[in-house]
Structure formats: structure tokens, C-alpha cells
PDB file of N, CA and C in Angstrom:
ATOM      1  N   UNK A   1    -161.635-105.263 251.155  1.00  0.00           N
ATOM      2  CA  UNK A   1    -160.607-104.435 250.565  1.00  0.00           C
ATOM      3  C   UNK A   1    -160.778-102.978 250.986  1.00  0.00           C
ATOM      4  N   UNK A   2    -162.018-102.145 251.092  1.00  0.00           N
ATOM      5  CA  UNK A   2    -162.601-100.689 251.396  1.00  0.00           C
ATOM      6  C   UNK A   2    -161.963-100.828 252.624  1.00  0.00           C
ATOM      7  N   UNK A   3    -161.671-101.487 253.783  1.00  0.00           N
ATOM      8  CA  UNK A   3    -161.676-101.542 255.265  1.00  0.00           C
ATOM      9  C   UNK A   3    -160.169-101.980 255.082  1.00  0.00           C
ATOM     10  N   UNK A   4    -159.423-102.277 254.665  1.00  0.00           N
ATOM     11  CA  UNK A   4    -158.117-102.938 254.704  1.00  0.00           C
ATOM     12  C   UNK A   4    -157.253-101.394 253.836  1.00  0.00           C
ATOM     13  N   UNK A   5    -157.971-100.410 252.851  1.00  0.00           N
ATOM     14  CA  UNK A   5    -157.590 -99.158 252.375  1.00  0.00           C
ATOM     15  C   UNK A   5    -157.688 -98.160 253.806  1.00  0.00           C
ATOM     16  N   UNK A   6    -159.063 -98.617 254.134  1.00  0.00           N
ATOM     17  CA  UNK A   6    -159.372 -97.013 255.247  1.00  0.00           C
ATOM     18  C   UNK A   6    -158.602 -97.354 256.235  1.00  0.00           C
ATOM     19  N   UNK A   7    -158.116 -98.835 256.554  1.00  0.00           N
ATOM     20  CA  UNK A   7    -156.842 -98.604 257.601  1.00  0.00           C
ATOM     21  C   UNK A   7    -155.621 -97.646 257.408  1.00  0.00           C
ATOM     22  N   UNK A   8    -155.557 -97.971 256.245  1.00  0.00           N
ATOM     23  CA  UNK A   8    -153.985 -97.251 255.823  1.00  0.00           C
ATOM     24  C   UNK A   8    -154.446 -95.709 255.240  1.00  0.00           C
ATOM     25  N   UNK A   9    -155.253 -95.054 255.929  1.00  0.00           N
ATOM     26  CA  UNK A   9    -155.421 -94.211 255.712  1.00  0.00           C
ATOM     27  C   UNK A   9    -156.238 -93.411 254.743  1.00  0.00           C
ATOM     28  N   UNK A  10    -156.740 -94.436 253.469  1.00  0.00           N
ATOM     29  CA  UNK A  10    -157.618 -93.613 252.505  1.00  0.00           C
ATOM     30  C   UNK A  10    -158.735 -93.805 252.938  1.00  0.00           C
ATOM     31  N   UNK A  11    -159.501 -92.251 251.980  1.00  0.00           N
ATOM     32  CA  UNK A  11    -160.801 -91.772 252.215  1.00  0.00           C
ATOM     33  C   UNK A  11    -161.568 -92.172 250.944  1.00  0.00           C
ATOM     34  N   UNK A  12    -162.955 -93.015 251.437  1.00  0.00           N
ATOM     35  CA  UNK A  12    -163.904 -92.633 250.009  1.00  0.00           C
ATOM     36  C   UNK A  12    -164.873 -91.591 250.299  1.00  0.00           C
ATOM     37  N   UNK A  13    -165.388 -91.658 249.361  1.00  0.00           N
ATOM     38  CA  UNK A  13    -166.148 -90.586 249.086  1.00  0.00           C
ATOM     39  C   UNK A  13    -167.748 -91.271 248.052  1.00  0.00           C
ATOM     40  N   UNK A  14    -167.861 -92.301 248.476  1.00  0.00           N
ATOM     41  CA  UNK A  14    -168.663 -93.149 247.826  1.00  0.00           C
ATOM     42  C   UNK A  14    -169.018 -94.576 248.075  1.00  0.00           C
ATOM     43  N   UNK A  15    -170.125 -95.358 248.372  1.00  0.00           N
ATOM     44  CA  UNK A  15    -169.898 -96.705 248.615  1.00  0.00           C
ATOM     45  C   UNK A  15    -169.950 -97.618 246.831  1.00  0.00           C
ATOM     46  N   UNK A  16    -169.123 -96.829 246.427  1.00  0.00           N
ATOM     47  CA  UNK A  16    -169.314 -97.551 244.285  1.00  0.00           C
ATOM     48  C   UNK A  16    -167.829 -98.279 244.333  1.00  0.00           C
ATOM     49  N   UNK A  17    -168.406 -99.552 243.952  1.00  0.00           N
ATOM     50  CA  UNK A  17    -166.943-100.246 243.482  1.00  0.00           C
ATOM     51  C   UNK A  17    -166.168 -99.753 242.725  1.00  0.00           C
ATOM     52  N   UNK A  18    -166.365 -99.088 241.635  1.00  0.00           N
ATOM     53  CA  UNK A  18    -165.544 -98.620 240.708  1.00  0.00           C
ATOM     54  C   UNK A  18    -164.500 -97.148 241.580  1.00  0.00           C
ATOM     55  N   UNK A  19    -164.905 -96.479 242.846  1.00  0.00           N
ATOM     56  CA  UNK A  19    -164.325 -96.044 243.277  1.00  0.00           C
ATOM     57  C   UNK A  19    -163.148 -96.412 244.486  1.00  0.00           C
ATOM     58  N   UNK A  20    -163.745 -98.128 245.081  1.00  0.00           N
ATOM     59  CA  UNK A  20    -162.603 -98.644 245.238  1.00  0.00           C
ATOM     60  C   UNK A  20    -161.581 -98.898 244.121  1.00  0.00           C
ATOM     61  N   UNK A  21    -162.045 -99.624 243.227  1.00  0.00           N
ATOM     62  CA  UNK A  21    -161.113 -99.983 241.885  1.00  0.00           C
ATOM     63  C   UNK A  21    -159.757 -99.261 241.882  1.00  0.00           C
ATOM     64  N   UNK A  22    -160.588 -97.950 241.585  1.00  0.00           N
ATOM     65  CA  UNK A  22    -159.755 -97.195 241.235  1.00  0.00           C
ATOM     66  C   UNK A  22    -158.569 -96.587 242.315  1.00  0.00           C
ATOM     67  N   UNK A  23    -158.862 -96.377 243.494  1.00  0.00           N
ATOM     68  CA  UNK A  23    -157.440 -96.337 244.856  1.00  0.00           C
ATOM     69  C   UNK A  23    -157.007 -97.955 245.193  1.00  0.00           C
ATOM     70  N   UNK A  24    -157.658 -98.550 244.632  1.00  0.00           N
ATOM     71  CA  UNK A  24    -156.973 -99.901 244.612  1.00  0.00           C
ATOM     72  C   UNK A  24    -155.938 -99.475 243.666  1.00  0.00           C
ATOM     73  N   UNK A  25    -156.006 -99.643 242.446  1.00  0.00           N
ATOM     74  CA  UNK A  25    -155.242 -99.466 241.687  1.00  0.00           C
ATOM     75  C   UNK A  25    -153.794 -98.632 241.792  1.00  0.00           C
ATOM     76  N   UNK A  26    -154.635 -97.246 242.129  1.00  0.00           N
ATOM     77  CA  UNK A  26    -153.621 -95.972 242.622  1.00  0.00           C
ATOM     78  C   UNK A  26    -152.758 -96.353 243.308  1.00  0.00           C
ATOM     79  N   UNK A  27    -153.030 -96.931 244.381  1.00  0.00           N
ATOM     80  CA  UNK A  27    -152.403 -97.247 245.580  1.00  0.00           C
ATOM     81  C   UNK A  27    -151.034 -97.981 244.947  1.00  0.00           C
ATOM     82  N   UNK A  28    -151.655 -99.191 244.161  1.00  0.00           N
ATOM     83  CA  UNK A  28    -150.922-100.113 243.498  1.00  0.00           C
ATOM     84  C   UNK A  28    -149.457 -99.472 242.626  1.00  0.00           C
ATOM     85  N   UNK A  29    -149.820 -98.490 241.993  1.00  0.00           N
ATOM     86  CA  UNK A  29    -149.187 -97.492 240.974  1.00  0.00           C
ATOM     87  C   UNK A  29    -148.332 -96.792 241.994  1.00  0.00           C
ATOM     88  N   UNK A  30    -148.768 -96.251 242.701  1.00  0.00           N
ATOM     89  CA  UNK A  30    -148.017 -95.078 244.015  1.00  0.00           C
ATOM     90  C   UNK A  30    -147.087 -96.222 244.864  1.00  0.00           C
ATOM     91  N   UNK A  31    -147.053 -97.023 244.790  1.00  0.00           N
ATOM     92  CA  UNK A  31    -145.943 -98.070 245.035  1.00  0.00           C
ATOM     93  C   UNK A  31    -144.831 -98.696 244.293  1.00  0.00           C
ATOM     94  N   UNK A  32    -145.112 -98.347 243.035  1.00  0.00           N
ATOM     95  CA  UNK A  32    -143.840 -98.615 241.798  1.00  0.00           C
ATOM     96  C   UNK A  32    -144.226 -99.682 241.328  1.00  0.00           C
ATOM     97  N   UNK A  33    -145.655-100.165 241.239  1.00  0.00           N
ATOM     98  CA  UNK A  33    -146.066-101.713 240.739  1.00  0.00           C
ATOM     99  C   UNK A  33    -146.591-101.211 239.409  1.00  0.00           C
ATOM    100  N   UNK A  34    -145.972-102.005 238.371  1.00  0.00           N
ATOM    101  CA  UNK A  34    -146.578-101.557 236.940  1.00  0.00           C
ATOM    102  C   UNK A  34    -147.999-101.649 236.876  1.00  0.00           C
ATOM    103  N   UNK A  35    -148.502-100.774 235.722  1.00  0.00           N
ATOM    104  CA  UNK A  35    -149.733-101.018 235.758  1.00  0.00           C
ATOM    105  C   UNK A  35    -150.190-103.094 235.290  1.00  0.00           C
ATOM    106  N   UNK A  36    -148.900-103.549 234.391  1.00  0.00           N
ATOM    107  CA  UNK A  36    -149.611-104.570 234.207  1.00  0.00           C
ATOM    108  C   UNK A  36    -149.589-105.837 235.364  1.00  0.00           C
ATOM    109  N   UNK A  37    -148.952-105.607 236.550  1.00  0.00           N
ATOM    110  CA  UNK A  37    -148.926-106.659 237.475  1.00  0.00           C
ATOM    111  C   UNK A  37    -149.584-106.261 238.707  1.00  0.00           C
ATOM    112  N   UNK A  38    -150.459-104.630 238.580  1.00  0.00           N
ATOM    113  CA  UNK A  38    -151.473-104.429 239.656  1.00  0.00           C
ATOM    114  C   UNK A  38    -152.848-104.892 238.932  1.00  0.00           C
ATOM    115  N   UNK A  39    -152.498-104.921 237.789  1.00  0.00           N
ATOM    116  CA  UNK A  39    -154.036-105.782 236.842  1.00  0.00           C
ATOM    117  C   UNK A  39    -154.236-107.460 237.285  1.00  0.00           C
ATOM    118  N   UNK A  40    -152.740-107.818 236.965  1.00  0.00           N
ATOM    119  CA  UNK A  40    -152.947-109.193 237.636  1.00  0.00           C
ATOM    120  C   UNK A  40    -153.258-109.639 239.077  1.00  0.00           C
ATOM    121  N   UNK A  41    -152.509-108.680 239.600  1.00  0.00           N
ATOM    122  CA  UNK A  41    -152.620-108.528 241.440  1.00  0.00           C
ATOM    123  C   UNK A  41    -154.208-108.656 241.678  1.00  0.00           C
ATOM    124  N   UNK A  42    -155.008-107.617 240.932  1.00  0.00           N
ATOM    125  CA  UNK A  42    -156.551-107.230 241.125  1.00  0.00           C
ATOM    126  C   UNK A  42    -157.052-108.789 241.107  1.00  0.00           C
ATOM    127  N   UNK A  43    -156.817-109.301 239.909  1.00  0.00           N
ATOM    128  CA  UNK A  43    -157.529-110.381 239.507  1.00  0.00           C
ATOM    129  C   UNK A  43    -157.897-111.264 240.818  1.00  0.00           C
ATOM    130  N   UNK A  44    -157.004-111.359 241.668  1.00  0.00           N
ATOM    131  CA  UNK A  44    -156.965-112.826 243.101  1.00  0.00           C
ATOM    132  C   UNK A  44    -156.880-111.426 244.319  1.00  0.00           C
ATOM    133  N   UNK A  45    -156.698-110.558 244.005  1.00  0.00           N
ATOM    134  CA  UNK A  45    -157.142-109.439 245.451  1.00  0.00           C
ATOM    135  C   UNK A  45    -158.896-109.041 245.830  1.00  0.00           C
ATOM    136  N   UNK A  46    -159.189-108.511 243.998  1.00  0.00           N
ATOM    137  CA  UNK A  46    -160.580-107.665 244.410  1.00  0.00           C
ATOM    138  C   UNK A  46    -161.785-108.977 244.340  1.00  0.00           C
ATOM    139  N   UNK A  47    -163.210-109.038 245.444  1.00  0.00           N
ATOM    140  CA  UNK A  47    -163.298-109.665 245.799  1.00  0.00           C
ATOM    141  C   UNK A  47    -165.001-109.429 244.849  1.00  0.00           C
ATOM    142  N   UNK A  48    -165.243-109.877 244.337  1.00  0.00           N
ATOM    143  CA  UNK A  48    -167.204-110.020 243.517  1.00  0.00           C
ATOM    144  C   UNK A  48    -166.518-110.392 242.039  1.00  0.00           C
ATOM    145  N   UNK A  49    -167.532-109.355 241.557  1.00  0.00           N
ATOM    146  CA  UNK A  49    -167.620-109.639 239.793  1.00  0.00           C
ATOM    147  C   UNK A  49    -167.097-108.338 239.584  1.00  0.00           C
ATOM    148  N   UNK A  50    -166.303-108.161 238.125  1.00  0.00           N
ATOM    149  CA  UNK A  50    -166.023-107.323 237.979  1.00  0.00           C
ATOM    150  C   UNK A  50    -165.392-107.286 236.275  1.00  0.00           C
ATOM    151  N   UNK A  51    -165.218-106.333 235.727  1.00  0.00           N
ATOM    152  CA  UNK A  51    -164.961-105.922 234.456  1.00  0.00           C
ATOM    153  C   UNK A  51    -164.427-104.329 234.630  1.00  0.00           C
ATOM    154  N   UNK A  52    -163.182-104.105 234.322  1.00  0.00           N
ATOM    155  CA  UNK A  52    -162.646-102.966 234.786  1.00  0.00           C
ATOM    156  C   UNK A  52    -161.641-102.556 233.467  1.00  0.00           C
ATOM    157  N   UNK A  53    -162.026-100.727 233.238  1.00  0.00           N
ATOM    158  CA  UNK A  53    -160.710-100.336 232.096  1.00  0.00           C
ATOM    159  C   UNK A  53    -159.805 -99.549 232.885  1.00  0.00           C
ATOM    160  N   UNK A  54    -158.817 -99.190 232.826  1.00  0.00           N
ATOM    161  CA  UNK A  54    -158.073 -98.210 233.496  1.00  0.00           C
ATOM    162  C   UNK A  54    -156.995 -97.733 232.695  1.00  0.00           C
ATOM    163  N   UNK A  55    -156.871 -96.428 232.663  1.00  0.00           N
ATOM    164  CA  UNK A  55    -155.905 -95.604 231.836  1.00  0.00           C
ATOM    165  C   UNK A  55    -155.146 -94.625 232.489  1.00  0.00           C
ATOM    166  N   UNK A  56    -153.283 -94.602 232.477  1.00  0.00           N
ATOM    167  CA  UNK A  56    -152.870 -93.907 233.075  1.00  0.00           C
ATOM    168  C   UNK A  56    -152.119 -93.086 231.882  1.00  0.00           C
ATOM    169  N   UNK A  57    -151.002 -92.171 232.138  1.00  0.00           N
ATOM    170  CA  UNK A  57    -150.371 -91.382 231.509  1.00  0.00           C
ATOM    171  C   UNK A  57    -149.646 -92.014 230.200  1.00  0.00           C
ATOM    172  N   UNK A  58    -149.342 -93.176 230.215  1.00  0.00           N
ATOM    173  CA  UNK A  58    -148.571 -94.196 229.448  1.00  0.00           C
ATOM    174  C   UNK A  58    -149.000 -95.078 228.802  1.00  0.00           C
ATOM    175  N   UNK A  59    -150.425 -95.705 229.458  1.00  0.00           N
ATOM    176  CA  UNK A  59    -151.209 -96.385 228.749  1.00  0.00           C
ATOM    177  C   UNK A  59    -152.442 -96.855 229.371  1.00  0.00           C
ATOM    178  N   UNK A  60    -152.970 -98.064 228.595  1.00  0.00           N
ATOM    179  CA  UNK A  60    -154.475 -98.245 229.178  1.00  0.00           C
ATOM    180  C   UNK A  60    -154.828 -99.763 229.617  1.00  0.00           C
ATOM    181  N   UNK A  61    -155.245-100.672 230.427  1.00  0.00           N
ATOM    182  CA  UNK A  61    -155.227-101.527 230.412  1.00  0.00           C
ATOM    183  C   UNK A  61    -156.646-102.253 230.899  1.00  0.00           C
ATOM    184  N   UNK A  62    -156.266-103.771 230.851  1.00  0.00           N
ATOM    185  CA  UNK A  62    -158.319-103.922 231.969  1.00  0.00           C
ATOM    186  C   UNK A  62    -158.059-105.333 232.174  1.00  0.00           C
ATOM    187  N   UNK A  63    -158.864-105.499 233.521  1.00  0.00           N
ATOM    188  CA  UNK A  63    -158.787-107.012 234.111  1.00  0.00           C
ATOM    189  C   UNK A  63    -160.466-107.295 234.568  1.00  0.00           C
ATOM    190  N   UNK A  64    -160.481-108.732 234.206  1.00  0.00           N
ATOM    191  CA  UNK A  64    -161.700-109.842 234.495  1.00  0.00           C
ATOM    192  C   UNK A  64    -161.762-110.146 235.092  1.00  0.00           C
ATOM    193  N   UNK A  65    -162.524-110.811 236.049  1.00  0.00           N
ATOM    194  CA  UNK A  65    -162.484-111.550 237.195  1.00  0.00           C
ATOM    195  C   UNK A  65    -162.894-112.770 236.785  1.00  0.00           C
ATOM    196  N   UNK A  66    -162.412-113.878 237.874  1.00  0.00           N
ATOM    197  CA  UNK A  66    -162.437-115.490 237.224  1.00  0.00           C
ATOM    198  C   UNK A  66    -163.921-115.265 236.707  1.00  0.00           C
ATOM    199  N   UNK A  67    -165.069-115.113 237.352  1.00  0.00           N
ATOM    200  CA  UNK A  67    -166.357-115.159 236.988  1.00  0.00           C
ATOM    201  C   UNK A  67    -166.622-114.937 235.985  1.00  0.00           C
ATOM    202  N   UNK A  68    -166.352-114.085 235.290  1.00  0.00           N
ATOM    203  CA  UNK A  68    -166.745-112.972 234.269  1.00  0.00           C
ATOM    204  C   UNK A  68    -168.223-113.028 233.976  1.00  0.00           C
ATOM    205  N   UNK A  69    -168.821-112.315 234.979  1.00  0.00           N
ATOM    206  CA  UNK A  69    -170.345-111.862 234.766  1.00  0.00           C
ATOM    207  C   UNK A  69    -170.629-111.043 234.157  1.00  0.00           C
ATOM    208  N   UNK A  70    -169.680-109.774 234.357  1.00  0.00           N
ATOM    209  CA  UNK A  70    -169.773-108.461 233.664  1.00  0.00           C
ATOM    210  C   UNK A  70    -168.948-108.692 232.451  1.00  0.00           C
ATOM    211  N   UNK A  71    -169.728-107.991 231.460  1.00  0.00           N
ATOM    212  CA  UNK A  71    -169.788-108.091 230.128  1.00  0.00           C
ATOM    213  C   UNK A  71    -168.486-107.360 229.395  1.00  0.00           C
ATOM    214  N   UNK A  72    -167.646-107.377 228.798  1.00  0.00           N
ATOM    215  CA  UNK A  72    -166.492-106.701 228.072  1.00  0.00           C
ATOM    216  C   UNK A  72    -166.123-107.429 226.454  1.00  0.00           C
ATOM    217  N   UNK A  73    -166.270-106.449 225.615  1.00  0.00           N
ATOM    218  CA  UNK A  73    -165.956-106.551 224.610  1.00  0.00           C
ATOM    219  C   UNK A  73    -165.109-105.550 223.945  1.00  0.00           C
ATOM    220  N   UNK A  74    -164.276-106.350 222.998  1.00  0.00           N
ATOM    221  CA  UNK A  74    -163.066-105.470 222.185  1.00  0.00           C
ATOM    222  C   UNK A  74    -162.611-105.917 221.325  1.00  0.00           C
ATOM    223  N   UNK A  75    -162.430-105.003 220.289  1.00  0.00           N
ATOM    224  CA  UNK A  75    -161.891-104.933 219.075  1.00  0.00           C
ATOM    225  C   UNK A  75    -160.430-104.051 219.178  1.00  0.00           C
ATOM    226  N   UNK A  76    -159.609-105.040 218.070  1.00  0.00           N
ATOM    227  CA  UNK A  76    -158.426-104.519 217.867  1.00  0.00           C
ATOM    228  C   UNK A  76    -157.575-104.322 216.371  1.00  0.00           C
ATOM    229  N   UNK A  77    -157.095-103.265 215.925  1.00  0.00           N
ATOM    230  CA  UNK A  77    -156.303-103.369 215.418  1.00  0.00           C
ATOM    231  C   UNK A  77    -154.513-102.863 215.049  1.00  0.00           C
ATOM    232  N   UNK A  78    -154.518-102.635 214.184  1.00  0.00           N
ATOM    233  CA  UNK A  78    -153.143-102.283 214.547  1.00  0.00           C
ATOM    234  C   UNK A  78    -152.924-100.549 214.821  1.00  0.00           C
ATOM    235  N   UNK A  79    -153.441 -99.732 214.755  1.00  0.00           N
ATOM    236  CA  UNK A  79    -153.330 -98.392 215.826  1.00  0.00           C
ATOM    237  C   UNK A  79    -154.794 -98.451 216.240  1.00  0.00           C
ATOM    238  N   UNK A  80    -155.343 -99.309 216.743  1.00  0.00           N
ATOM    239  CA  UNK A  80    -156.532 -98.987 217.622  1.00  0.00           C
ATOM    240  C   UNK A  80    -156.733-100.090 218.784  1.00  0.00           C
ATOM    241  N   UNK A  81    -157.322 -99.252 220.526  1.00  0.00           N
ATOM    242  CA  UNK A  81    -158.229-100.989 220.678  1.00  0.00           C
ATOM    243  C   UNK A  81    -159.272-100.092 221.541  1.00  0.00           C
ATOM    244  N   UNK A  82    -160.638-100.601 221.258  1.00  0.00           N
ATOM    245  CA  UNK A  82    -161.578-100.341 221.615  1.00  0.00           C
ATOM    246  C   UNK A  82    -162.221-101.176 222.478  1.00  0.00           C
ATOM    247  N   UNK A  83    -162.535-101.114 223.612  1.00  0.00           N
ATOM    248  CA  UNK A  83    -163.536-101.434 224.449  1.00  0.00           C
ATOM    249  C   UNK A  83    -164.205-100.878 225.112  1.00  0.00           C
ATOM    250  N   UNK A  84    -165.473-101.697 224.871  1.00  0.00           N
ATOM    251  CA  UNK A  84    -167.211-101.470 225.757  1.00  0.00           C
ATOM    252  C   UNK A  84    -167.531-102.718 226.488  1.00  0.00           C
ATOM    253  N   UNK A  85    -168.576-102.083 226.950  1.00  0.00           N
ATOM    254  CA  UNK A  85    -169.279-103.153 227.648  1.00  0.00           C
ATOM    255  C   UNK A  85    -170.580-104.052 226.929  1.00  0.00           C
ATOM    256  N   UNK A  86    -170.833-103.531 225.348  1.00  0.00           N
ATOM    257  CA  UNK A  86    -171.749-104.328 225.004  1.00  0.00           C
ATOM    258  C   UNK A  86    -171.436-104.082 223.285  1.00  0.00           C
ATOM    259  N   UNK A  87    -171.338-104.821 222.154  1.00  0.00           N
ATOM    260  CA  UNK A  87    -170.737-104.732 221.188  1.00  0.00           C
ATOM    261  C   UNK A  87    -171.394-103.918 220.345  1.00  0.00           C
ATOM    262  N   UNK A  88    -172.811-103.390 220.467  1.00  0.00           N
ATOM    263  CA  UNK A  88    -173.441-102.316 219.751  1.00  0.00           C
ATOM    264  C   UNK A  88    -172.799-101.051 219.856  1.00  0.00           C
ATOM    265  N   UNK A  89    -172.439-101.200 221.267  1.00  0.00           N
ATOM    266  CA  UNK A  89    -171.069 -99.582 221.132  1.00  0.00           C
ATOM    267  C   UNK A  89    -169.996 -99.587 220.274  1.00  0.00           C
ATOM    268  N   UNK A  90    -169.737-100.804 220.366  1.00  0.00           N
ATOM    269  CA  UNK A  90    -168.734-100.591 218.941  1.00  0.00           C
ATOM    270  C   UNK A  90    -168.660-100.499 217.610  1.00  0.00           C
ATOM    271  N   UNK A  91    -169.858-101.410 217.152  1.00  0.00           N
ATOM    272  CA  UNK A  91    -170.467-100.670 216.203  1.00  0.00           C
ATOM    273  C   UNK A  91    -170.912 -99.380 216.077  1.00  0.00           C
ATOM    274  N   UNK A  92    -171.356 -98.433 216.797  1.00  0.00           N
ATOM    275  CA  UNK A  92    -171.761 -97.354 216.475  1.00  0.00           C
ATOM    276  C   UNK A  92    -170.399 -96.269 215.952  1.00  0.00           C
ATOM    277  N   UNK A  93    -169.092 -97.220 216.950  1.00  0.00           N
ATOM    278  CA  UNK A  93    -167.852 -96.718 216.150  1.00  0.00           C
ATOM    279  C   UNK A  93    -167.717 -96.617 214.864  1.00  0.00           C
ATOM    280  N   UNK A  94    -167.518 -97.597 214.416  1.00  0.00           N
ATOM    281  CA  UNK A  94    -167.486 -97.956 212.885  1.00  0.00           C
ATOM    282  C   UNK A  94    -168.798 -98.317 212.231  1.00  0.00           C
ATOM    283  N   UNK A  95    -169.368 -97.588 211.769  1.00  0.00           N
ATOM    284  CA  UNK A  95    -170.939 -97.895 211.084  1.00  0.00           C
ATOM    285  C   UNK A  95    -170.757 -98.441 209.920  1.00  0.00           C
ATOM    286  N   UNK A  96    -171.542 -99.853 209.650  1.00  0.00           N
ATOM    287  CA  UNK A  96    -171.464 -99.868 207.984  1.00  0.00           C
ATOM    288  C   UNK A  96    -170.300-100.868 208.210  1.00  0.00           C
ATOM    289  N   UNK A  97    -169.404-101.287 209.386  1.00  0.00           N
ATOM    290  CA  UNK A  97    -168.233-101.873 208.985  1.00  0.00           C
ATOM    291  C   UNK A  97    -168.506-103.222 210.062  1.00  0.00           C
ATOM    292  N   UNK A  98    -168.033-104.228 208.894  1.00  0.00           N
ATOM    293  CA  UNK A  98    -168.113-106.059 210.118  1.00  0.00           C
ATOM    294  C   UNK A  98    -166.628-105.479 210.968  1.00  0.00           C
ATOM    295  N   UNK A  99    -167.227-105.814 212.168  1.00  0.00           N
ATOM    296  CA  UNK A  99    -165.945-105.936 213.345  1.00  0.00           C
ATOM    297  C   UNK A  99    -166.200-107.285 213.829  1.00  0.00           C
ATOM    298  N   UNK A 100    -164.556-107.524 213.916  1.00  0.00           N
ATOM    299  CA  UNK A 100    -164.118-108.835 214.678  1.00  0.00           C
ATOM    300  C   UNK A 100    -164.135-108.366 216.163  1.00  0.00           C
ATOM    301  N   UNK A 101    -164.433-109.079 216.941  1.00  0.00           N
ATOM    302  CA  UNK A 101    -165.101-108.483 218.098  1.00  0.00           C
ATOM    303  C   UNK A 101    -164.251-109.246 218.858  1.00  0.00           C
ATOM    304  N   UNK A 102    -163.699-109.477 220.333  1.00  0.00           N
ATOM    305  CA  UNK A 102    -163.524-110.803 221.091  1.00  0.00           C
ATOM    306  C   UNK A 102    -164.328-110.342 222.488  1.00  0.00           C
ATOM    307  N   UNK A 103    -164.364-111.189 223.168  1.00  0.00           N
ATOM    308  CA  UNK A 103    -164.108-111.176 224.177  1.00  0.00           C
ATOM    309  C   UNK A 103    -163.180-111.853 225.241  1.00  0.00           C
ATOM    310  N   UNK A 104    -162.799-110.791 226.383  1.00  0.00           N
ATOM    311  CA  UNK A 104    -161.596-111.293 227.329  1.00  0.00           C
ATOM    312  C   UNK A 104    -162.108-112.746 228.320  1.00  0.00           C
ATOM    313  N   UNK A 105    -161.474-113.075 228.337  1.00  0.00           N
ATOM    314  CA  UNK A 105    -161.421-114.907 229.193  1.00  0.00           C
ATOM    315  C   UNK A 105    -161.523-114.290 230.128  1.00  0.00           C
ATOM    316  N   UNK A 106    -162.427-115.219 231.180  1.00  0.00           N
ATOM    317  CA  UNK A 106    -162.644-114.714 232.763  1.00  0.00           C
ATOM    318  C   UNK A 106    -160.994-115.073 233.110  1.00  0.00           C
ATOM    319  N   UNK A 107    -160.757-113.577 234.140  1.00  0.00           N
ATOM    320  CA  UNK A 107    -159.580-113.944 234.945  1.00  0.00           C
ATOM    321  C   UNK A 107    -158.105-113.322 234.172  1.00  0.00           C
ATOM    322  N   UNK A 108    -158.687-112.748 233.118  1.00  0.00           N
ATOM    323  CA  UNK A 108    -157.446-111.945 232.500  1.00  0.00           C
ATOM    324  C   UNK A 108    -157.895-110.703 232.860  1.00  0.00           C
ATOM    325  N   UNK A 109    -156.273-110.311 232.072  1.00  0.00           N
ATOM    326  CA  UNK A 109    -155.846-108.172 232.246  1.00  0.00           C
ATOM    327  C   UNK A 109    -154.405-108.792 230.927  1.00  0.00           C
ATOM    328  N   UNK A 110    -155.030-107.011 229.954  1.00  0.00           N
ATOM    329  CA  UNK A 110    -153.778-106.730 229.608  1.00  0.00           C
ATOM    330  C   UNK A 110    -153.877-105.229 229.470  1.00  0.00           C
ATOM    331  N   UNK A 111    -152.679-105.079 229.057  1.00  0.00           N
ATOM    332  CA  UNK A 111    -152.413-103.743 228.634  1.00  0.00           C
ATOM    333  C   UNK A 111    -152.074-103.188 227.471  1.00  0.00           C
ATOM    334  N   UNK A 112    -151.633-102.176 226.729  1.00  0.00           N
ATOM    335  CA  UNK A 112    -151.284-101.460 225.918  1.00  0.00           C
ATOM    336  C   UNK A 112    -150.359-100.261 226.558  1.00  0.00           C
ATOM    337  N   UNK A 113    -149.214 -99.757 225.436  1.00  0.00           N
ATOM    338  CA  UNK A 113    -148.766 -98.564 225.853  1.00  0.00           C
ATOM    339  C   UNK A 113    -148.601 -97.823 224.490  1.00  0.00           C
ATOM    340  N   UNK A 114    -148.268 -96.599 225.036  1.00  0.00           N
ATOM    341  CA  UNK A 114    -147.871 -95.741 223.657  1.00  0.00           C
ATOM    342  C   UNK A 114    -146.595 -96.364 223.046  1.00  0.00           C
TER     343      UNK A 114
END
């Protein structure tokens, strides 16, 4: 995917996946593709393990990879959704309080908007 971007012209500035991710994504967006069908796109494009959040002007979203090695957890309610990568962060959100926790199925993405 890094070599199939630097054809078409982009530059990294890093060999970190999360900095492909992210001009993956861009790229995706700078083409008129919603954020929620460049989440799905990612899912069968980007190529390892992966667990990804991404937030644009409108809203926030995140995609799994079939594998799901990397760890993602989230809580939701009705004006909130929180995700980490390990559920003690979320507790430290809410102290003192039981959270219903889930986790995302390998191979999903969703989103949220304002």
C-alpha cells in the first residue's frame, strides 16, 4: 500500500503504520468517499493486523481487521462512545462505575457523527 501511495505521489515521513493509515484514509476522504465506506474499503485494502480510530471534522469512526490481534475496546452510551485499546482506560474514565464494555468483531468499522 506505502509503494502503490508513493506512486501517486505521496510523501512519508515515517516507516509507522499508523502514518500510512492515516493518507490512506486522507486520500480516501480527498476523493469524496465517506468516511464510513473508506473504513470498510480499509478492512480488504490495508494489509497485517490492525485496530484503527479516526476522527474527522464531522465525526469519528474505527475499523478491525479480519484478524483482530490488536486489542479495541468500547463503551457506549447515549451522548458518549469511548474507545481504548485496553479496558482499564476506561475505567479510569468513570471510576467507581461498572461499564458495559464490548468489543468490535474482527473485520468491522463504524462510525458516529454529530
Amino acid at each position: 500500500m506505502r509503494r502503490r501511495l508513493e506512486a501517486r505521489g505521496f510523501e512519508f515521513r515515517t516507516d509507522n503504520d499508523s502514518e500510512l493509515i492515516a493518507v490512506y484514509i486522507a486520500d480516501k476522504l480527498s476523493q469524496g468517499v465517506k468516511l464510513e465506506d473508506a473504513l470498510a474499503e480499509s478492512v480488504d485494502d490495508l494489509d497485517g493486523t490492525f485496530s484503527f480510530l479516526i476522527s474527522t471534522k464531522d465525526g469519528i469512526g474505527f475499523a478491525k481487521d479480519r484478524l483482530a490481534a490488536k486489542p479495541m475496546v468500547m463503551y457506549e452510551d447515549d451522548g458518549l462512545v469511548a474507545i481504548a485499546s485496553e479496558e482499564v482506560s476506561l475505567n479510569r474514565l468513570f471510576p467507581g462505575r461498572a461499564l458495559s464494555t464490548t468489543e468490535p468483531a474482527p473485520g468491522t468499522f463504524r462510525t458516529w457523527s454529530r
